[in-house]
C-alpha atoms as a PDB file:
ATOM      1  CA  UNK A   1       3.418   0.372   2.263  1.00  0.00           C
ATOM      2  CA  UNK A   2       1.183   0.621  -0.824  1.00  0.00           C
ATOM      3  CA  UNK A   3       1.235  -1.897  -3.487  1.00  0.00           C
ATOM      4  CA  UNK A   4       3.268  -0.490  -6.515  1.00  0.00           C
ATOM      5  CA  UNK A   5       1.839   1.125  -9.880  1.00  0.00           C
ATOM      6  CA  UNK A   6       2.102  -2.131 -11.587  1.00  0.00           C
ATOM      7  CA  UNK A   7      -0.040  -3.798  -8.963  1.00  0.00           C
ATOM      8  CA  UNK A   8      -2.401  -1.351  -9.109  1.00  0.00           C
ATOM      9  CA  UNK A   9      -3.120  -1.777 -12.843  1.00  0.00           C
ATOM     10  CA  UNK A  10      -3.155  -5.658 -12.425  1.00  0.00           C
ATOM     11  CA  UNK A  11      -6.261  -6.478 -10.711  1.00  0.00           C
ATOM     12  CA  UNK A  12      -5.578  -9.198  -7.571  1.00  0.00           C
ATOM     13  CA  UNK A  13      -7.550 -11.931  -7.717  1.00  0.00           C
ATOM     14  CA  UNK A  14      -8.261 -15.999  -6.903  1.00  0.00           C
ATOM     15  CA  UNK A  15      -9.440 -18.454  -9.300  1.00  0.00           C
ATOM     16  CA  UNK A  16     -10.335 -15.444 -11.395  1.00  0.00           C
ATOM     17  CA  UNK A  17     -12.553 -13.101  -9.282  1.00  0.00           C
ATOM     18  CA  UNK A  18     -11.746 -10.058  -8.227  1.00  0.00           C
ATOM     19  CA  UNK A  19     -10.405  -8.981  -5.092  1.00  0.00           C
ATOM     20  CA  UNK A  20     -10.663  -4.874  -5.649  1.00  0.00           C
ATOM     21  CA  UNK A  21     -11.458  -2.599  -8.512  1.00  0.00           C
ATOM     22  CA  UNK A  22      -9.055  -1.493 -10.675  1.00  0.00           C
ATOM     23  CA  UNK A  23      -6.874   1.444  -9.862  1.00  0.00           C
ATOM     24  CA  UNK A  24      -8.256   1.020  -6.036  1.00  0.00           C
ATOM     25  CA  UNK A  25      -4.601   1.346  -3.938  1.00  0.00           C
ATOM     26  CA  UNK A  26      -4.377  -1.458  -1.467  1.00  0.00           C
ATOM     27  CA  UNK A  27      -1.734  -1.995   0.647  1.00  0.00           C
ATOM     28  CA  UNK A  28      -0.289  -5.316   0.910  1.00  0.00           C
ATOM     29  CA  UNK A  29      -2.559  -6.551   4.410  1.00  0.00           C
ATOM     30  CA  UNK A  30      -5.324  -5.154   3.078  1.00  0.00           C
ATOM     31  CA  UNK A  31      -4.785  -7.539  -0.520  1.00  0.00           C
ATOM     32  CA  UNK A  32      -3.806 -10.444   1.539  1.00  0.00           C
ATOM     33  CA  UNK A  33      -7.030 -10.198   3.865  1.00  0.00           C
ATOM     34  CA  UNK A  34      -9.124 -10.057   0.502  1.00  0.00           C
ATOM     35  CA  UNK A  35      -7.937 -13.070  -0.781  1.00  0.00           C
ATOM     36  CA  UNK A  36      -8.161 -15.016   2.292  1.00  0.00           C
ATOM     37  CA  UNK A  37     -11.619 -14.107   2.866  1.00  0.00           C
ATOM     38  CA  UNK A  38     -12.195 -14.835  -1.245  1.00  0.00           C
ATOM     39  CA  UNK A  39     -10.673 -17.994  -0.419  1.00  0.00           C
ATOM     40  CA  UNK A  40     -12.953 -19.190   2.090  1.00  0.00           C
ATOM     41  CA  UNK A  41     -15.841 -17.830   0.523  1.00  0.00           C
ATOM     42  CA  UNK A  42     -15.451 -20.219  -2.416  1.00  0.00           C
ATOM     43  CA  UNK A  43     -14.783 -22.971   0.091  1.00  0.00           C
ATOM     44  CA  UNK A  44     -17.908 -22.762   1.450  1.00  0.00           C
ATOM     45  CA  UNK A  45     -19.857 -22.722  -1.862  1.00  0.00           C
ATOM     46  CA  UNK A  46     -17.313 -25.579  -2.851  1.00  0.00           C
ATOM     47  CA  UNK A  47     -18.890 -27.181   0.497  1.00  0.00           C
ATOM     48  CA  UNK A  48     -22.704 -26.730  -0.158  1.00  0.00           C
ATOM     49  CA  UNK A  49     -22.253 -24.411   2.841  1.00  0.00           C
ATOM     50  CA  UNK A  50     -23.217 -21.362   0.532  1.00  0.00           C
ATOM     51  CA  UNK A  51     -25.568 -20.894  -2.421  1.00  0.00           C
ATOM     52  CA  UNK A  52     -23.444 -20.356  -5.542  1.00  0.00           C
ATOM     53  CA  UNK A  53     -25.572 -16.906  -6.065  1.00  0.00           C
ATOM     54  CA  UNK A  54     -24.188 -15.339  -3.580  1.00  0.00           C
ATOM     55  CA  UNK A  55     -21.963 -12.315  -5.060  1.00  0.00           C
ATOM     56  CA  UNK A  56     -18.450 -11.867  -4.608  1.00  0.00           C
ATOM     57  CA  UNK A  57     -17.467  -7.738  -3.720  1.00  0.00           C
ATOM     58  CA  UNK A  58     -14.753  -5.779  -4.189  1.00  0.00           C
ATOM     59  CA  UNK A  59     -15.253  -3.097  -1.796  1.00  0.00           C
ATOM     60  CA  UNK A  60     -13.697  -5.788   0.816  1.00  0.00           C
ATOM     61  CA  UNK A  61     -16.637  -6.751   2.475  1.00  0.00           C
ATOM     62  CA  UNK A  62     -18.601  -9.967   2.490  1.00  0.00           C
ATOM     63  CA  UNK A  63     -22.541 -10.402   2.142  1.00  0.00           C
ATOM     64  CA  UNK A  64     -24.158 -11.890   5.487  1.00  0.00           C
ATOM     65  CA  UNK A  65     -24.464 -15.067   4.134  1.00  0.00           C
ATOM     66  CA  UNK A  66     -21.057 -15.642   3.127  1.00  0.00           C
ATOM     67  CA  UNK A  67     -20.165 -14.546   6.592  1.00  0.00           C
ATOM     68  CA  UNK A  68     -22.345 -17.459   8.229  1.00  0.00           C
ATOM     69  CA  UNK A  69     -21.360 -19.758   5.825  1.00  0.00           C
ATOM     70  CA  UNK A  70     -17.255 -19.236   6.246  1.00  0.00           C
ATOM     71  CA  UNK A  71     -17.898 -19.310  10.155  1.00  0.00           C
ATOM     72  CA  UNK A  72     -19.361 -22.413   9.581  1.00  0.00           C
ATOM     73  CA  UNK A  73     -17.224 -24.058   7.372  1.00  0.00           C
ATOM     74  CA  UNK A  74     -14.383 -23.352  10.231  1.00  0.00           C
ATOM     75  CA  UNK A  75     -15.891 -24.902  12.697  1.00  0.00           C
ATOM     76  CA  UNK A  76     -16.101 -28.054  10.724  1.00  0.00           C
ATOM     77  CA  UNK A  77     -12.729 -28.099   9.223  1.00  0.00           C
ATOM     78  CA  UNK A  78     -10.619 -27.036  11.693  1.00  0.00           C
ATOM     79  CA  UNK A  79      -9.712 -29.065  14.995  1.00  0.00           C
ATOM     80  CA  UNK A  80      -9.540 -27.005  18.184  1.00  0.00           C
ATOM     81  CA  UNK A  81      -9.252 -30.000  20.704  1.00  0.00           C
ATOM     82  CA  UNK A  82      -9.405 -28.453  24.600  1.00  0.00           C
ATOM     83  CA  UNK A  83      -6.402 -27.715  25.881  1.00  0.00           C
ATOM     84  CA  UNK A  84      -5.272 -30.680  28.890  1.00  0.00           C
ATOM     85  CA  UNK A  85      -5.000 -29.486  32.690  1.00  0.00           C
ATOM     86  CA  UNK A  86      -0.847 -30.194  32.254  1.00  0.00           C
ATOM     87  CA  UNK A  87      -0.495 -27.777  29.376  1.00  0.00           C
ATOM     88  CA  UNK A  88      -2.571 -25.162  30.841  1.00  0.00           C
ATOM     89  CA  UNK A  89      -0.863 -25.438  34.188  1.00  0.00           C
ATOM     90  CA  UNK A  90       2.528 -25.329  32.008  1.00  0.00           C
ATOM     91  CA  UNK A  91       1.513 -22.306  29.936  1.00  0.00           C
ATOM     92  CA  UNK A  92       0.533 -20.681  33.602  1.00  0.00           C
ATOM     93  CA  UNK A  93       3.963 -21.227  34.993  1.00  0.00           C
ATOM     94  CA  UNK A  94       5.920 -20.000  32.146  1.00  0.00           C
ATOM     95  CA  UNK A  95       3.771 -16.409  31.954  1.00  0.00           C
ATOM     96  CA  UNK A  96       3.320 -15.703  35.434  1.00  0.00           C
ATOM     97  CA  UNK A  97       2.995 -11.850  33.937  1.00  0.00           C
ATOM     98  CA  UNK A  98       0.329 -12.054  32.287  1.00  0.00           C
ATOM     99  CA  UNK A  99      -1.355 -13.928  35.287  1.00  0.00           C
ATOM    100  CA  UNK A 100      -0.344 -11.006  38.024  1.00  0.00           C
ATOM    101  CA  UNK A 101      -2.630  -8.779  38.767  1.00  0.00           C
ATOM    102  CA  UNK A 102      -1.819  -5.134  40.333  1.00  0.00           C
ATOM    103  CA  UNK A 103       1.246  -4.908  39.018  1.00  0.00           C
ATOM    104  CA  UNK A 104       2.201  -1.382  37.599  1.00  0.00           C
ATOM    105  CA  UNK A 105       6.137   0.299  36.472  1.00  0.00           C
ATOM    106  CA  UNK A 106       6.465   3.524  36.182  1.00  0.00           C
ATOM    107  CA  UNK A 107       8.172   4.583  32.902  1.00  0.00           C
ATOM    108  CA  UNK A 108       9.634   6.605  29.921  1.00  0.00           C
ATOM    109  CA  UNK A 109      10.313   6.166  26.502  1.00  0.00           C
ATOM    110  CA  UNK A 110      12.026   7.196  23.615  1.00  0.00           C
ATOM    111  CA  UNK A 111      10.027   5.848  20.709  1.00  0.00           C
ATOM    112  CA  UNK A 112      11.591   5.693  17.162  1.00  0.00           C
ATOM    113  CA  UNK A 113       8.692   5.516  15.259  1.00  0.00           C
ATOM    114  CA  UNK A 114       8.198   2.330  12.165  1.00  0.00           C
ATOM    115  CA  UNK A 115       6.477   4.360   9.195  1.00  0.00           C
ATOM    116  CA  UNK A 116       5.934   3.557   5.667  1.00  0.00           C
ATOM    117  CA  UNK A 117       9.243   4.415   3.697  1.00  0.00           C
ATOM    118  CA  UNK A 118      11.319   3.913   6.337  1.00  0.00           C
ATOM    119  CA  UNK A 119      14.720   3.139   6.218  1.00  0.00           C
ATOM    120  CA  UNK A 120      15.319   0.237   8.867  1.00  0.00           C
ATOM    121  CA  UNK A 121      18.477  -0.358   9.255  1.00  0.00           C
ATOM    122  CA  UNK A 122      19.258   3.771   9.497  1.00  0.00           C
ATOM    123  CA  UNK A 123      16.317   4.050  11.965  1.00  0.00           C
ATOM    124  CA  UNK A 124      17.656   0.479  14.172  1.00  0.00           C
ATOM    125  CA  UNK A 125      21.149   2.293  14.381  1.00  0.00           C
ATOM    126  CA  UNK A 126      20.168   5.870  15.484  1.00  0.00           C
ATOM    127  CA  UNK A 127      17.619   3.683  17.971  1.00  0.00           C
ATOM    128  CA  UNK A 128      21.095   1.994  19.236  1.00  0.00           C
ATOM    129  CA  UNK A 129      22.789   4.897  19.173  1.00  0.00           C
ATOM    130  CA  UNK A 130      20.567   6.864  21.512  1.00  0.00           C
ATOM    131  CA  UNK A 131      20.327   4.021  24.057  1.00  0.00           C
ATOM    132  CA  UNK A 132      24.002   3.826  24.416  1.00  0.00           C
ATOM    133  CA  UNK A 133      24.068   7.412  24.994  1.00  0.00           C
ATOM    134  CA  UNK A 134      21.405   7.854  27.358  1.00  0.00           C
ATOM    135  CA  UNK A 135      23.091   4.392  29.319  1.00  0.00           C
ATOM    136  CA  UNK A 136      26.262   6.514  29.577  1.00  0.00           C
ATOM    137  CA  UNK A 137      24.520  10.210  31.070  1.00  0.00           C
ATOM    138  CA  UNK A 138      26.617  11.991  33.239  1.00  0.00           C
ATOM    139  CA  UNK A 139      25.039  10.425  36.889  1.00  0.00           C
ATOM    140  CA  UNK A 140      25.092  13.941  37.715  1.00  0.00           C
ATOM    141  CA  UNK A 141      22.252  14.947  35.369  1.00  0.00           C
ATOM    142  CA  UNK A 142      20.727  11.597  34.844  1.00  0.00           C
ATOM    143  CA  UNK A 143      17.267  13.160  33.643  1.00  0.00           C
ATOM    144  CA  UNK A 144      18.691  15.664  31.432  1.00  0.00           C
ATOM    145  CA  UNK A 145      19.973  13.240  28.695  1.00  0.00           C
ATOM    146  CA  UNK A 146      17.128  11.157  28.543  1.00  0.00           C
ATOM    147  CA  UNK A 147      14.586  13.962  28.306  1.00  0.00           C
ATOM    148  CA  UNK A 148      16.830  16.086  25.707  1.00  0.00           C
ATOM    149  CA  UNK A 149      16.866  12.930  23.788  1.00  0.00           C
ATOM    150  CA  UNK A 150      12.880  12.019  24.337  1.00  0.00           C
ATOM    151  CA  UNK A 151      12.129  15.743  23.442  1.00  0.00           C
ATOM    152  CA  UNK A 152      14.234  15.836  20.200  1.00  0.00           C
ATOM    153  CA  UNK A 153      14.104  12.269  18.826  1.00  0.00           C
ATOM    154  CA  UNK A 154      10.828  10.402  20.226  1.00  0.00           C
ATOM    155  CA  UNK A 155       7.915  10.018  17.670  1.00  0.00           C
ATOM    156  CA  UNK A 156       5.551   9.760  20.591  1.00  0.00           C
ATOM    157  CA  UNK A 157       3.624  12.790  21.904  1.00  0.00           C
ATOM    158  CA  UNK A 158       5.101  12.367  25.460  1.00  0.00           C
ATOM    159  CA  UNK A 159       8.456  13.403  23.881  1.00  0.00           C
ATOM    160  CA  UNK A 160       7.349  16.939  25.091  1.00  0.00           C
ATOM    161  CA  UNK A 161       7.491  15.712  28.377  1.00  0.00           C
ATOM    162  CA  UNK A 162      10.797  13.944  28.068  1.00  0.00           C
ATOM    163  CA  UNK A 163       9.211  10.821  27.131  1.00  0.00           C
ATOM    164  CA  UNK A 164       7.046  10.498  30.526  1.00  0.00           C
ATOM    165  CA  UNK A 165       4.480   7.469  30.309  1.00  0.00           C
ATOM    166  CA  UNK A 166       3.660   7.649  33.941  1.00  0.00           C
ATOM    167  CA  UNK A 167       2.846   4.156  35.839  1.00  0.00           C
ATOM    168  CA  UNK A 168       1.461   1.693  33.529  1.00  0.00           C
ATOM    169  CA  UNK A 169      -0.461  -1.715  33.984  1.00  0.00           C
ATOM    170  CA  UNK A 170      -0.332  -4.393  31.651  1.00  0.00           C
ATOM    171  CA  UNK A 171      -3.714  -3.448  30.329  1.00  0.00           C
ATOM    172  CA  UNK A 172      -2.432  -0.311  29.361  1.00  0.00           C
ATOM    173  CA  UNK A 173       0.617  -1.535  26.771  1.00  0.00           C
ATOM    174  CA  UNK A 174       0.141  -3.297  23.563  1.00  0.00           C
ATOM    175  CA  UNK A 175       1.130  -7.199  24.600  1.00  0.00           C
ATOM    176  CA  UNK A 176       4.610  -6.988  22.916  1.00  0.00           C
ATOM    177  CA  UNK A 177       5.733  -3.822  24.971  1.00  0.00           C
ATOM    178  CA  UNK A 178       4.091  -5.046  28.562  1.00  0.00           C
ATOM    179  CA  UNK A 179       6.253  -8.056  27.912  1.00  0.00           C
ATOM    180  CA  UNK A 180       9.473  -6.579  28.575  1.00  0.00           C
ATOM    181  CA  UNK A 181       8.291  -4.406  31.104  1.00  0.00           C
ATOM    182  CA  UNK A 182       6.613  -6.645  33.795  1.00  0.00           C
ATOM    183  CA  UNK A 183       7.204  -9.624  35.801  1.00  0.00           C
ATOM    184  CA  UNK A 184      11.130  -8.767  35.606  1.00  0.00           C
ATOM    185  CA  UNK A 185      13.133  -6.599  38.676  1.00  0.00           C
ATOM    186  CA  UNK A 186      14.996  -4.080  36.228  1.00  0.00           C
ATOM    187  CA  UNK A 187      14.603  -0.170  37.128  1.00  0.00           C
ATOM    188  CA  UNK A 188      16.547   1.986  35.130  1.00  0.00           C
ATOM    189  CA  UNK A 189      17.351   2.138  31.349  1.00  0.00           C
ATOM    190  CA  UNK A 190      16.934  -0.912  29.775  1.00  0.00           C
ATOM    191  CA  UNK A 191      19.904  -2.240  28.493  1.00  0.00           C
ATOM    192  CA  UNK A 192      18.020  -3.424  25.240  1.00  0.00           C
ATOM    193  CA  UNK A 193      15.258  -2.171  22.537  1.00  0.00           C
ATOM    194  CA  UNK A 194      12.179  -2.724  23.112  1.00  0.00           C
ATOM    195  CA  UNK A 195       9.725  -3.890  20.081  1.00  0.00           C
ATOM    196  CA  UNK A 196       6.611  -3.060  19.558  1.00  0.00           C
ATOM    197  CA  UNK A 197       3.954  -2.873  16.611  1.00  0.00           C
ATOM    198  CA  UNK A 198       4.630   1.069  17.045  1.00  0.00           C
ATOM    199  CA  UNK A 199       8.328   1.007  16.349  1.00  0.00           C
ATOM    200  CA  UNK A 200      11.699   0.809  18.271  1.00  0.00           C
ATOM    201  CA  UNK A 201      11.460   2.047  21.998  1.00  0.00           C
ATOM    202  CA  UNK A 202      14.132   3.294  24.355  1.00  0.00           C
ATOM    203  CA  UNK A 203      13.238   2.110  27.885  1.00  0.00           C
ATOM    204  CA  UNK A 204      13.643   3.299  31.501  1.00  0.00           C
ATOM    205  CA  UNK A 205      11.999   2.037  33.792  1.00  0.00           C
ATOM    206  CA  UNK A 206      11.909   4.553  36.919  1.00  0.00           C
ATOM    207  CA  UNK A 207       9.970   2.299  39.757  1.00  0.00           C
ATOM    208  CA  UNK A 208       8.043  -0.394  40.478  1.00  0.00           C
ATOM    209  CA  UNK A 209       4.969  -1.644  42.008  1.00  0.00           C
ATOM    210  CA  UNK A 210       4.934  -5.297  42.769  1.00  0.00           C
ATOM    211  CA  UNK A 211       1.324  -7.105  41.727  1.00  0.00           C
ATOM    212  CA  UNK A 212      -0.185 -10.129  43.181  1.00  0.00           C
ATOM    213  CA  UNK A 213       0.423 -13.470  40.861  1.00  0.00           C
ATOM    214  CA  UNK A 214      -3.289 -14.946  40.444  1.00  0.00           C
ATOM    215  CA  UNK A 215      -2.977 -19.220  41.504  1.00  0.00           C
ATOM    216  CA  UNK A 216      -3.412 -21.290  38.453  1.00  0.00           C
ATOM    217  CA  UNK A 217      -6.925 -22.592  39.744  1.00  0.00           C
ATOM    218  CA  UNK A 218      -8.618 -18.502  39.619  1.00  0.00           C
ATOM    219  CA  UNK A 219      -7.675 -18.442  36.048  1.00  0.00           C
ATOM    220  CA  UNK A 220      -7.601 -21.682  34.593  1.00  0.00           C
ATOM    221  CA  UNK A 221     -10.545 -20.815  32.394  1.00  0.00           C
ATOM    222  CA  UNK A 222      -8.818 -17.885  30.666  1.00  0.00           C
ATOM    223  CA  UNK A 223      -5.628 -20.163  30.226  1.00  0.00           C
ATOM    224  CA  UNK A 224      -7.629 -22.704  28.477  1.00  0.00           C
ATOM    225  CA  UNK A 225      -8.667 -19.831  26.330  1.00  0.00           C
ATOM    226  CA  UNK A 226      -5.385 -18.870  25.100  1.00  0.00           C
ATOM    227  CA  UNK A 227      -4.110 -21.886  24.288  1.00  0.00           C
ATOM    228  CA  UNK A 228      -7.532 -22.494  22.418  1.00  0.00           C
ATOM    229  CA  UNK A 229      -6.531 -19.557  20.626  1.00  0.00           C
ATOM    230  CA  UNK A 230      -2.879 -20.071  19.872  1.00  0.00           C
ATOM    231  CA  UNK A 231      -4.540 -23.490  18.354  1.00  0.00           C
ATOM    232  CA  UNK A 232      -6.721 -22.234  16.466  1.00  0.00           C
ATOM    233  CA  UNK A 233      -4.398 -19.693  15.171  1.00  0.00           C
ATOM    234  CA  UNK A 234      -1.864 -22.986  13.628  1.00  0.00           C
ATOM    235  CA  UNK A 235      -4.762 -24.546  12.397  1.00  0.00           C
ATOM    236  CA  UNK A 236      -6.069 -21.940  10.598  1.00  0.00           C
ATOM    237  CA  UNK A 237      -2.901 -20.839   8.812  1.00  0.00           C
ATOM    238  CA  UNK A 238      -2.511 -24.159   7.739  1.00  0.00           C
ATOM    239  CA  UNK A 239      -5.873 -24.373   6.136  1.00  0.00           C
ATOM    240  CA  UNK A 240      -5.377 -20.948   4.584  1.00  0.00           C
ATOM    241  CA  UNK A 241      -1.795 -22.162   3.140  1.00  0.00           C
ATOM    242  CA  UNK A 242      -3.873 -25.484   1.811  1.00  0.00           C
ATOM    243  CA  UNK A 243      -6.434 -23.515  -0.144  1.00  0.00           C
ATOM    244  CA  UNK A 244      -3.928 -20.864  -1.230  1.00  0.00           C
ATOM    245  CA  UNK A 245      -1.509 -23.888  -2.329  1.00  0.00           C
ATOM    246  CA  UNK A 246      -4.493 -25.415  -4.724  1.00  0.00           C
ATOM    247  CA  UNK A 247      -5.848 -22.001  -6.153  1.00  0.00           C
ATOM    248  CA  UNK A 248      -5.273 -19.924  -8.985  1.00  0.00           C
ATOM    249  CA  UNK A 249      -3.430 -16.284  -7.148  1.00  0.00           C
ATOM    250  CA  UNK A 250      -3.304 -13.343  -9.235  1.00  0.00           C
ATOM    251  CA  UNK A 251      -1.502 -10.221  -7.701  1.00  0.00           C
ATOM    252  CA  UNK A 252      -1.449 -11.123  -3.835  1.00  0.00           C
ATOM    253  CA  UNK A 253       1.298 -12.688  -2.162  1.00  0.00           C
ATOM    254  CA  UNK A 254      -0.158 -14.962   0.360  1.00  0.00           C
ATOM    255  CA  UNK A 255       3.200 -16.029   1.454  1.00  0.00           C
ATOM    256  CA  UNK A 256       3.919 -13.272   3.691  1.00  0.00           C
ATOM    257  CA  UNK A 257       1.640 -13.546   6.303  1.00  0.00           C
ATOM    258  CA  UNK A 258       2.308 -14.415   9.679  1.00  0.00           C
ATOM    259  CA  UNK A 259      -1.174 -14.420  10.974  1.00  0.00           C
ATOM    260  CA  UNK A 260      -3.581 -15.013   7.699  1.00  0.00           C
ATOM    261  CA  UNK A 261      -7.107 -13.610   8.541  1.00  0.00           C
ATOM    262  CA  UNK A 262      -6.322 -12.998  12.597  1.00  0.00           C
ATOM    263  CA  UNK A 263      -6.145  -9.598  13.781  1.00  0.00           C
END
């Protein structure tokens, strides 16, 4: 969603420098991302870690420099300790998933798209609505409500061909959506909504194709990783919601972020 008229007229910015021109329509991410970066930018100056020359934009993009200098100052203010052998052997147990290889479900969907302007509560209930219907088909024509409903109601292309996705790996799903779909036993319509960044999706699952769970020892490295990650995630918002808490904010609400900075 857009920022409003009023925001547009009222130039964002932190400790007084601008974050866009004025009139320039930002939506609230983009804003948000601005000021972060602004943020550290100052930091590093602040730190010696950047000459005081260097030139703020407000096209959204930093200069080289400040680039360097904001990687840097990360790495010295933030503490990313490695990850012990016992956590990374817990994380492994408890996502045996995303550690399977070979594993692929064959599905459909019924997505119900999340757009700009939408009304969520209206869109949630006709998403309800259509899984109850299509979990209570006539079993004689079991593909005939799904499809009618994929081919009417899906905001996904494959709605023309009654919501067919065809078999899927985890590689192919945004993390969110492969989730709910593998390492569990369920065929059929799932008796739940699934989320994703897309929208609201109305499941089935129409077979399986078991995959081979990778020991803890063949991908230790890439656990370590994630939970390096997930660390550095915390850590970072934390610094973010320091600096935000002792600067002067203008037009940005920094407190809505769940993952400041992190795409």
């Amino acid at each position: 969603m857009q920022i409003t008229t009023q925001t547009e007229v009222t130039v964002a910015s932190i400790n007084g420098v601008a974050l866009h021109d004025a009139g320039d329509a930002l939506t609230a991410d983009e804003l948000r991302q601005r000021a972060y970066a602004e943020l550290l930018r100052q930091t590093a100056i602040q730190k010696g870690l950047l000459d005081p020359s260097d030139q703020p934009g407000t096209d959204g993009f930093s200069s080289e420099a400040a680039s360097a200098a904001i990687e840097t100052l990360l790495e010295q203010e933030l503490l990313v300790p490695e990850p012990s052998e016992e956590a990374c052997r817990r994380h492994h147990a408890a996502n045996q998933a995303t550690y399977t290889t070979g594993e692929r479900v064959n599905v459909r969907h019924i997505l119900f798209a999340v757009t700009p302007g939408v009304d969520l509560n209206a869109l949630r209930k006709q998403a309800e609505g259509t899984l109850l219907n299509v979990r209570c088909f006539d079993s004689k024509n079991p593909e005939d409500a799904f499809s009618k409903a994929a081919s009417t109601l899906s905001n996904c292309p494959s709605g023309a061909e009654g919501g067919q996705l065809g078999w899927l790996t985890t590689a192919d799903c945004a993390p969110e959506f492969a989730k709910e779909l593998f390492g569990h036993a369920e065929v059929g319509v799932l008796p739940r909504l699934v989320h994703s960044r897309f929208g609201l999706h109305v499941v089935e699952v129409l077979g399986r194709e078991a995959g081979v769970a990778q020991p803890f020892e063949s991908v230790q490295g890439a656990v370590a990783m994630t939970l390096k990650q997930q660390t550095f995630v915390t850590a970072l918002r934390q610094y973010l919601s320091l600096l935000a808490g002792e600067a002067s904010v203008q037009g940005v609400d920094l407190e809505a972020a769940d993952t400041p900075l992190v795409q």
